[in-house]
C-alpha atoms as a PDB file:
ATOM      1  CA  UNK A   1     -31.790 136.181 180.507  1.00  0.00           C
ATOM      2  CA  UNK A   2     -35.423 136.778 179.826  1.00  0.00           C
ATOM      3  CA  UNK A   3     -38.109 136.339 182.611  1.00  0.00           C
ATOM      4  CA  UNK A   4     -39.770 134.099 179.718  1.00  0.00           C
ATOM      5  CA  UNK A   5     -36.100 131.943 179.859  1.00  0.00           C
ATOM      6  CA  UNK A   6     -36.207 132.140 183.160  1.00  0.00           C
ATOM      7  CA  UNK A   7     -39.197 130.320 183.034  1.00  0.00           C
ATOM      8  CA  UNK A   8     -39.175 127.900 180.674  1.00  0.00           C
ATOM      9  CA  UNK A   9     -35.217 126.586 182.417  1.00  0.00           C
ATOM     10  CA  UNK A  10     -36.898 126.256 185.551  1.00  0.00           C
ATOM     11  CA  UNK A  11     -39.930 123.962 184.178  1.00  0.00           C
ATOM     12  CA  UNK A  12     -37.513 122.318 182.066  1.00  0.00           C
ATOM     13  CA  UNK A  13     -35.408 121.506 185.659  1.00  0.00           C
ATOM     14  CA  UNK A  14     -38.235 120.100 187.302  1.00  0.00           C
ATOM     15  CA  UNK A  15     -39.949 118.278 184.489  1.00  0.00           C
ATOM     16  CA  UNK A  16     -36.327 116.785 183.874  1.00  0.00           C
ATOM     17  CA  UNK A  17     -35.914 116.083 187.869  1.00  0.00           C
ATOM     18  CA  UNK A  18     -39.503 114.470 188.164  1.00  0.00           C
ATOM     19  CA  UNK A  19     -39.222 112.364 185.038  1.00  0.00           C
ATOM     20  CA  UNK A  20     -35.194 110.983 186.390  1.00  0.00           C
ATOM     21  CA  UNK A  21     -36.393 110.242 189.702  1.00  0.00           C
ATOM     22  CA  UNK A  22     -39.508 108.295 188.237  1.00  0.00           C
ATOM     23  CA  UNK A  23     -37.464 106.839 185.461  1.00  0.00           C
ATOM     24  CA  UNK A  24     -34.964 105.631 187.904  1.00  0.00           C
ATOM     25  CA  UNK A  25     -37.736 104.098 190.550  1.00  0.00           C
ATOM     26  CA  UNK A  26     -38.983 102.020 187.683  1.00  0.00           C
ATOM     27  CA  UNK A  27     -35.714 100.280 186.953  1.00  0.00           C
ATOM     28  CA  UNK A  28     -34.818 100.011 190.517  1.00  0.00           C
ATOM     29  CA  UNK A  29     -34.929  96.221 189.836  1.00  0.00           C
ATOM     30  CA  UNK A  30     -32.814  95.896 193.371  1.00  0.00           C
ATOM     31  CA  UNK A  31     -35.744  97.409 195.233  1.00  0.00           C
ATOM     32  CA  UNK A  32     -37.893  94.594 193.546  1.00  0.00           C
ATOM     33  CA  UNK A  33     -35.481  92.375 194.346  1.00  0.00           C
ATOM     34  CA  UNK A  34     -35.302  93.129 198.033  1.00  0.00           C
ATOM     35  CA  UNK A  35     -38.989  93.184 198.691  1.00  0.00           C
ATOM     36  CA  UNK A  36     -38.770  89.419 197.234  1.00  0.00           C
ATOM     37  CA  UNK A  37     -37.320  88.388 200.100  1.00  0.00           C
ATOM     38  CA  UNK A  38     -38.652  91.691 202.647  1.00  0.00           C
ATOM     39  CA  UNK A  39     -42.103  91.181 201.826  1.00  0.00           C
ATOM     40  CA  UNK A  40     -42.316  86.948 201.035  1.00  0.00           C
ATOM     41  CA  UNK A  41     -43.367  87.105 197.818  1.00  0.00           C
ATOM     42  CA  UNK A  42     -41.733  83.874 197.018  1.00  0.00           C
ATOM     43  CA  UNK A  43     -44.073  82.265 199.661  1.00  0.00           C
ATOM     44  CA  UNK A  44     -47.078  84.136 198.393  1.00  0.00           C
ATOM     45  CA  UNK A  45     -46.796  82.998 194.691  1.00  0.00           C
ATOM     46  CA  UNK A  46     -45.308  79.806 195.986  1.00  0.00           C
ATOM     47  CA  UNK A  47     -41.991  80.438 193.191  1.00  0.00           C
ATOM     48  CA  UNK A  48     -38.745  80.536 193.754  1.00  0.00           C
ATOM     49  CA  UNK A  49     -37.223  84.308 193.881  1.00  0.00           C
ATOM     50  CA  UNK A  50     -34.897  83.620 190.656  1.00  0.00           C
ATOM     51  CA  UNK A  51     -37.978  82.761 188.521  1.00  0.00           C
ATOM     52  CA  UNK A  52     -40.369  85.786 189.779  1.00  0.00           C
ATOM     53  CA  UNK A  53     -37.265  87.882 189.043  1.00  0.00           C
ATOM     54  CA  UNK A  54     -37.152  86.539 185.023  1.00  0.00           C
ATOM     55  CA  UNK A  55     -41.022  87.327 184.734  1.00  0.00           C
ATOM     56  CA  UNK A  56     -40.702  90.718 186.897  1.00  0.00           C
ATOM     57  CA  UNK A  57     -37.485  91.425 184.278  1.00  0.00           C
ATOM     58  CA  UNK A  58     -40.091  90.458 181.718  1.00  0.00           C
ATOM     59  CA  UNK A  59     -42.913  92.653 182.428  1.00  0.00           C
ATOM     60  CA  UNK A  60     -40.557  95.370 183.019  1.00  0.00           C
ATOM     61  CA  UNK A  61     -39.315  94.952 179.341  1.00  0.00           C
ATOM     62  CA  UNK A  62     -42.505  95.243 178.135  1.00  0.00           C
ATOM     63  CA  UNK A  63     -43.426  98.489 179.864  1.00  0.00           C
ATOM     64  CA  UNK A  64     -40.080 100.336 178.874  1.00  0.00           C
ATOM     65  CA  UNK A  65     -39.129  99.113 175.714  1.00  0.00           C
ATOM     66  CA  UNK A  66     -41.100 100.787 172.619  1.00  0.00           C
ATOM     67  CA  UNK A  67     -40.315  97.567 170.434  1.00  0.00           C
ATOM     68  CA  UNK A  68     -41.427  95.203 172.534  1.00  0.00           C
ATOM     69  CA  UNK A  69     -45.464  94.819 171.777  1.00  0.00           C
ATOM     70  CA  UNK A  70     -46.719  92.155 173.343  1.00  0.00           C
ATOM     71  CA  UNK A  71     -46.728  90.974 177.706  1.00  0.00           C
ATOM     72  CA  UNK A  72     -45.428  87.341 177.422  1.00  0.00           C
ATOM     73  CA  UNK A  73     -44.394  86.661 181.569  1.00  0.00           C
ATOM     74  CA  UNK A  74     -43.553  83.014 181.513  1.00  0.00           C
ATOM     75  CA  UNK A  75     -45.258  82.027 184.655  1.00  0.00           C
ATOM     76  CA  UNK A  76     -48.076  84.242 184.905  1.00  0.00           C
ATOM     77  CA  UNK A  77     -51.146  85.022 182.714  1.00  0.00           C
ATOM     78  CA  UNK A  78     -52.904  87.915 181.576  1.00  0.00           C
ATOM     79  CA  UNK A  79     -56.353  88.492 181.495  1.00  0.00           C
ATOM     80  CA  UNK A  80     -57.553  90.884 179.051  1.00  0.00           C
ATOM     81  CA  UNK A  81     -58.189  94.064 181.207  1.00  0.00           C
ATOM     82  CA  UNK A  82     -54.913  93.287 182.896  1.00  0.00           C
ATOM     83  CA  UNK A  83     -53.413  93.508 178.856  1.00  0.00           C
ATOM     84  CA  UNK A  84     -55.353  97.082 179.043  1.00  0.00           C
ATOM     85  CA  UNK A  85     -54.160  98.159 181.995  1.00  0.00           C
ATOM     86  CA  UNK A  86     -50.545  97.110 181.308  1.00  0.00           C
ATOM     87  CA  UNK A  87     -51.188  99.162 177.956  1.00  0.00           C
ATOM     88  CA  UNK A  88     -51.840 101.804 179.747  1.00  0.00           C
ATOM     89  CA  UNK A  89     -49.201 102.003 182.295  1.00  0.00           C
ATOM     90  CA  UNK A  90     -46.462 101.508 179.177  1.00  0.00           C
ATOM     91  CA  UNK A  91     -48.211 104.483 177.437  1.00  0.00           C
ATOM     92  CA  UNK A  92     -47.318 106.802 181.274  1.00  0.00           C
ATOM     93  CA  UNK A  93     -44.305 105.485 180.924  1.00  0.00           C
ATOM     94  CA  UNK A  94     -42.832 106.063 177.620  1.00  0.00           C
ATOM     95  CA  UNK A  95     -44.287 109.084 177.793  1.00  0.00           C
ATOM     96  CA  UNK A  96     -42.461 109.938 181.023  1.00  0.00           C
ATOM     97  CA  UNK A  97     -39.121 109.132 179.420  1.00  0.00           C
ATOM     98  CA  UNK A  98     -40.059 111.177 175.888  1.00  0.00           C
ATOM     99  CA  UNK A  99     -40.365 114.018 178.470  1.00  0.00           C
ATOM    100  CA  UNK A 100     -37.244 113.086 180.097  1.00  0.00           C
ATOM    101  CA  UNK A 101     -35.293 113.290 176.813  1.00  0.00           C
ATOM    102  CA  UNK A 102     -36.701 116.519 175.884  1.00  0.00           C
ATOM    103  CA  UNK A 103     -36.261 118.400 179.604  1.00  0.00           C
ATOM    104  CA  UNK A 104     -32.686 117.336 179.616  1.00  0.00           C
ATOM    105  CA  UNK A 105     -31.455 119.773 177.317  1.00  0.00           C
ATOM    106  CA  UNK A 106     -33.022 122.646 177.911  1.00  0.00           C
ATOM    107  CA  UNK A 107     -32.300 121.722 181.468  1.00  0.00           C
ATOM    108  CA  UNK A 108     -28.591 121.789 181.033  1.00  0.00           C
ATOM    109  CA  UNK A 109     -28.791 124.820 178.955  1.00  0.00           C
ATOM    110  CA  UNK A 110     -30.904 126.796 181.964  1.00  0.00           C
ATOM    111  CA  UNK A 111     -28.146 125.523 184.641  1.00  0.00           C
ATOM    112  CA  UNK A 112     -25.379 126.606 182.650  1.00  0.00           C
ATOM    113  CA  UNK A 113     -26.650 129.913 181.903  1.00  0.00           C
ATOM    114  CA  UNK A 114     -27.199 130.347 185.751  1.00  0.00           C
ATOM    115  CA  UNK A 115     -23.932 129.396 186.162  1.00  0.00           C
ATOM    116  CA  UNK A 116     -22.088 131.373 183.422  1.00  0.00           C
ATOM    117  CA  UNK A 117     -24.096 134.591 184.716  1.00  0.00           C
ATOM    118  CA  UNK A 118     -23.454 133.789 188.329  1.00  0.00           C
ATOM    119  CA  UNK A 119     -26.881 133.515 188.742  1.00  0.00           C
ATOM    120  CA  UNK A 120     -27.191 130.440 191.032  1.00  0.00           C
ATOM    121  CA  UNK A 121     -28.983 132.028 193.575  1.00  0.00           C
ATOM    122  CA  UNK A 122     -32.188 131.628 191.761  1.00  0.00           C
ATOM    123  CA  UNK A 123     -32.735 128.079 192.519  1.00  0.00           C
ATOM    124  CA  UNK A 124     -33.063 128.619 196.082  1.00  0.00           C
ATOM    125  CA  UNK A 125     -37.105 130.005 196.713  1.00  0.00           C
ATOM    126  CA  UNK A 126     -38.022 127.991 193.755  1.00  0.00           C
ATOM    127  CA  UNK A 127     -36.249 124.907 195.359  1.00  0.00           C
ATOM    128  CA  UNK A 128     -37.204 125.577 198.762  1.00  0.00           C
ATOM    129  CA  UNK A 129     -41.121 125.649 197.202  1.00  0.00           C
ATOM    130  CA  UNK A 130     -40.729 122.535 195.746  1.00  0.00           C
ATOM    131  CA  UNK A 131     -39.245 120.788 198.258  1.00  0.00           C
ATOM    132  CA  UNK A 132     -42.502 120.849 200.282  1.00  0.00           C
ATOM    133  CA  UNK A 133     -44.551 119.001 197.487  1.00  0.00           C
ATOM    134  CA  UNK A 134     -42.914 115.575 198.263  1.00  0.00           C
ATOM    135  CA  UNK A 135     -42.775 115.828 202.181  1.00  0.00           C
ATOM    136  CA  UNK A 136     -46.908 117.425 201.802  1.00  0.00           C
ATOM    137  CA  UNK A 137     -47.389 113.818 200.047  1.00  0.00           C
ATOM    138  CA  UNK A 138     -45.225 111.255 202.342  1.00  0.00           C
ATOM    139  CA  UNK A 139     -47.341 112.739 204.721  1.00  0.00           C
ATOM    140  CA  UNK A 140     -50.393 111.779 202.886  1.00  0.00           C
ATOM    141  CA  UNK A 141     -48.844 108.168 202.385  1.00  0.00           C
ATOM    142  CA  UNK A 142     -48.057 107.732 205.920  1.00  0.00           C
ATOM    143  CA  UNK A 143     -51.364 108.858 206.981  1.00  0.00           C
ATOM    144  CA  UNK A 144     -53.940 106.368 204.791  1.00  0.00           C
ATOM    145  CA  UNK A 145     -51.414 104.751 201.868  1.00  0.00           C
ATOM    146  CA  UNK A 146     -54.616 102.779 200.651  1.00  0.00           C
ATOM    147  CA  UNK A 147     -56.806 105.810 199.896  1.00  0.00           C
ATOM    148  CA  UNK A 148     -53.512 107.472 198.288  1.00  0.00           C
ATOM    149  CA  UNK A 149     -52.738 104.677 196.183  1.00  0.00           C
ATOM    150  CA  UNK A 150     -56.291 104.550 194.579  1.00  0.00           C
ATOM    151  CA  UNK A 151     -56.477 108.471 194.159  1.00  0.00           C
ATOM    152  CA  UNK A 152     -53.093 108.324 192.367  1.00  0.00           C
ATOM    153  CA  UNK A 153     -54.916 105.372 189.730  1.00  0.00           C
ATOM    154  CA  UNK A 154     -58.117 107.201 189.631  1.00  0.00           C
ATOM    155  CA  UNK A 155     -56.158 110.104 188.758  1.00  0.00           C
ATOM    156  CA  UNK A 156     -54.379 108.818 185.944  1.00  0.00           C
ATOM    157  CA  UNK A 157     -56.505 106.188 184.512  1.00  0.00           C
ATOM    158  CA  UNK A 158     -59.593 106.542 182.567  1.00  0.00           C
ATOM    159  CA  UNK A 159     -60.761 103.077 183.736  1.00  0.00           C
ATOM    160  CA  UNK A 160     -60.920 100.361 186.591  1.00  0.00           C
ATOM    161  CA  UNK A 161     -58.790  97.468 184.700  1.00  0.00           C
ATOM    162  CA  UNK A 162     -55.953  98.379 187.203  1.00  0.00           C
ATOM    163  CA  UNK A 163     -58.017  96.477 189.536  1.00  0.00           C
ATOM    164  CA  UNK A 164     -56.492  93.002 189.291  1.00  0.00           C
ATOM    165  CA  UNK A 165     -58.659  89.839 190.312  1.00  0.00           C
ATOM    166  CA  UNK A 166     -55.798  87.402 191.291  1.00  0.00           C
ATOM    167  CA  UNK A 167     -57.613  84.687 189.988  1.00  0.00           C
ATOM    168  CA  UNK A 168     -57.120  86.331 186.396  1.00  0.00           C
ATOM    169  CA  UNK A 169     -54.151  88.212 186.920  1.00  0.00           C
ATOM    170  CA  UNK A 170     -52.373  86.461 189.392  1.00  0.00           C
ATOM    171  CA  UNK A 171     -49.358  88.839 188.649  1.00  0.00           C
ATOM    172  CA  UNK A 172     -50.829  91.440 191.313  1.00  0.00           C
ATOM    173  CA  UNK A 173     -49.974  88.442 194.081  1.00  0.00           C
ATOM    174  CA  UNK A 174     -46.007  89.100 193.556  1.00  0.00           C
ATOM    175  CA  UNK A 175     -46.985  93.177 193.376  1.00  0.00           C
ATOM    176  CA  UNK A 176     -48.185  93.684 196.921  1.00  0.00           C
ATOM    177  CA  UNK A 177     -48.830  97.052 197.467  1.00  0.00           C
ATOM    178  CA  UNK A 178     -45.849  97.646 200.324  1.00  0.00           C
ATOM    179  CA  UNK A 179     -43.762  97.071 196.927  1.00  0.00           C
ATOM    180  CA  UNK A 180     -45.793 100.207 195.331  1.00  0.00           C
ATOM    181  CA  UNK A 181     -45.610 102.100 198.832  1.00  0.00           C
ATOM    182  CA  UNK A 182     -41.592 101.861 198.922  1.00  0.00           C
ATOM    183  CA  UNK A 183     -41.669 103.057 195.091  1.00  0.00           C
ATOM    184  CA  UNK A 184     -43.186 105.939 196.098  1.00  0.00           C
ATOM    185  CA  UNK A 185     -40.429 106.436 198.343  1.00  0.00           C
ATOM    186  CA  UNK A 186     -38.055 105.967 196.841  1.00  0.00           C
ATOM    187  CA  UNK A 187     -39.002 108.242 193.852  1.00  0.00           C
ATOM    188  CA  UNK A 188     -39.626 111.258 196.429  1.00  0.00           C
ATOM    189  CA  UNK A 189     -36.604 110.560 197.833  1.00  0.00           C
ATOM    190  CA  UNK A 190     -34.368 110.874 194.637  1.00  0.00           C
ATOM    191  CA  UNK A 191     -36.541 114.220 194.039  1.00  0.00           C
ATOM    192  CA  UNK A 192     -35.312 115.070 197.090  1.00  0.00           C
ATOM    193  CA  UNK A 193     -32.028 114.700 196.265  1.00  0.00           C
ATOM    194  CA  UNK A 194     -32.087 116.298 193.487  1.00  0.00           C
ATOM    195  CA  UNK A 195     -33.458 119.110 194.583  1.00  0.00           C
ATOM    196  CA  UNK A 196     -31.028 119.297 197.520  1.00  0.00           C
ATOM    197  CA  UNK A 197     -27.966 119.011 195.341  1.00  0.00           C
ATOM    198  CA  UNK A 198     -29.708 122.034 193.131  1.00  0.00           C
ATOM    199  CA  UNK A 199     -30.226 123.586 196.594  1.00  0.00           C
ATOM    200  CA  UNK A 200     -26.242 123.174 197.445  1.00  0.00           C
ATOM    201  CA  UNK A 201     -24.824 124.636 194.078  1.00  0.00           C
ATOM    202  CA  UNK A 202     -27.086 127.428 194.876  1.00  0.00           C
ATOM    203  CA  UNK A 203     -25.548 128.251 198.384  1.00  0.00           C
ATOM    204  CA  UNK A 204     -22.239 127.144 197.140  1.00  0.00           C
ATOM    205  CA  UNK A 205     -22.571 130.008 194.295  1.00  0.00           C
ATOM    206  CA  UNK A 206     -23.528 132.508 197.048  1.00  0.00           C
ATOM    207  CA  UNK A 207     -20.781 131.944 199.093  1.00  0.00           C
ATOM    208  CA  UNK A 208     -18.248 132.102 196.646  1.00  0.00           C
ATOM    209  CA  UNK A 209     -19.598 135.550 195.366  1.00  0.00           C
END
């Protein structure tokens, strides 16, 4: 294998890693479902859990599904900035799982040419390097979440929409940001994962040689 293969598997891996562990925080509806009741967001919006459920369910169908075109959440409105912002945030994530989609392959392609060359072995400094990125940012989260959580928008938006006045958008009420903090979580945690099961076949392959 070519150091230019080489390459190109390994970015594939990660972009495909990255974009499953975000992909799979977003439809976490259970964690959403948890905070409900861990956070009292029925008691903040002053709606029973079942019914902030339907219009979280809603939103989310909005977000992740290409056909749908239009935010209709049956007990909340939507100011127009908030209809920007929620643009933009469908746009991230679409293309999140276009990238998903096209990692996968090439993904499975690099892992089974490591594997079919004995090769395994690889994925050990290059998982062991990006292993610290996640644990570099929990840090960062656990230190000042606030200051991290409006980097990370200022980062990737182009605008200020994404801050919600709850008279206009009273949507942001049943999105505290504790809910965003233990999305964060979780999503370093799966990449985590991920990269510690990568870790294992690696050893596992060493062992056996």
């Amino acid at each position: 294998m070519t150091r230019l293969a080489r390459w190109g598997g390994l970015t594939a891996l990660f972009l495909a890693l990255i974009t499953l562990s975000i992909f799979l925080t977003i439809n976490a509806v259970w964690l959403y479902r948890l905070d409900i009741h861990w956070l009292a967001i029925s008691q903040t919006v002053q709606m029973s859990a079942h019914k902030i459920m339907h219009n979280y369910l809603q939103m989310l169908a909005y977000l992740e599904l290409p056909w749908v075109t239009d935010l209709n959440m049956t007990d909340f409105a939507t100011s127009f900035t908030g209809m920007i912002h929620f643009h933009d945030v469908k746009n991230l994530f679409l293309l999140n799982n276009v990238v998903l989609v096209l990692s996968v392959g090439p993904a499975g392609w690099y892992l089974h040419q490591l594997k079919q060359r004995a090769e395994q072995w690889r994925l050990l400094r290059p998982v062991q390097i990006a292993a610290i990125v996640p644990l570099v940012l929990g840090a960062m989260l656990a230190v000042n979440f606030n200051g991290f959580f409006i980097a990370f928008h200022e980062v990737l938006f182009r605008n200020n929409d994404w801050l919600f006045d709850p008279d206009l958008d009273p949507i942001i009420n049943a999105l505290p940001d504790t809910f965003f903090l233990h999305c964060f979580v979780l999503a370093f945690v799966l990449f985590e994962a991920g990269l510690g099961w990568l870790y294992w076949r690696g050893r596992v392959a060493i062992k056996r040689a």
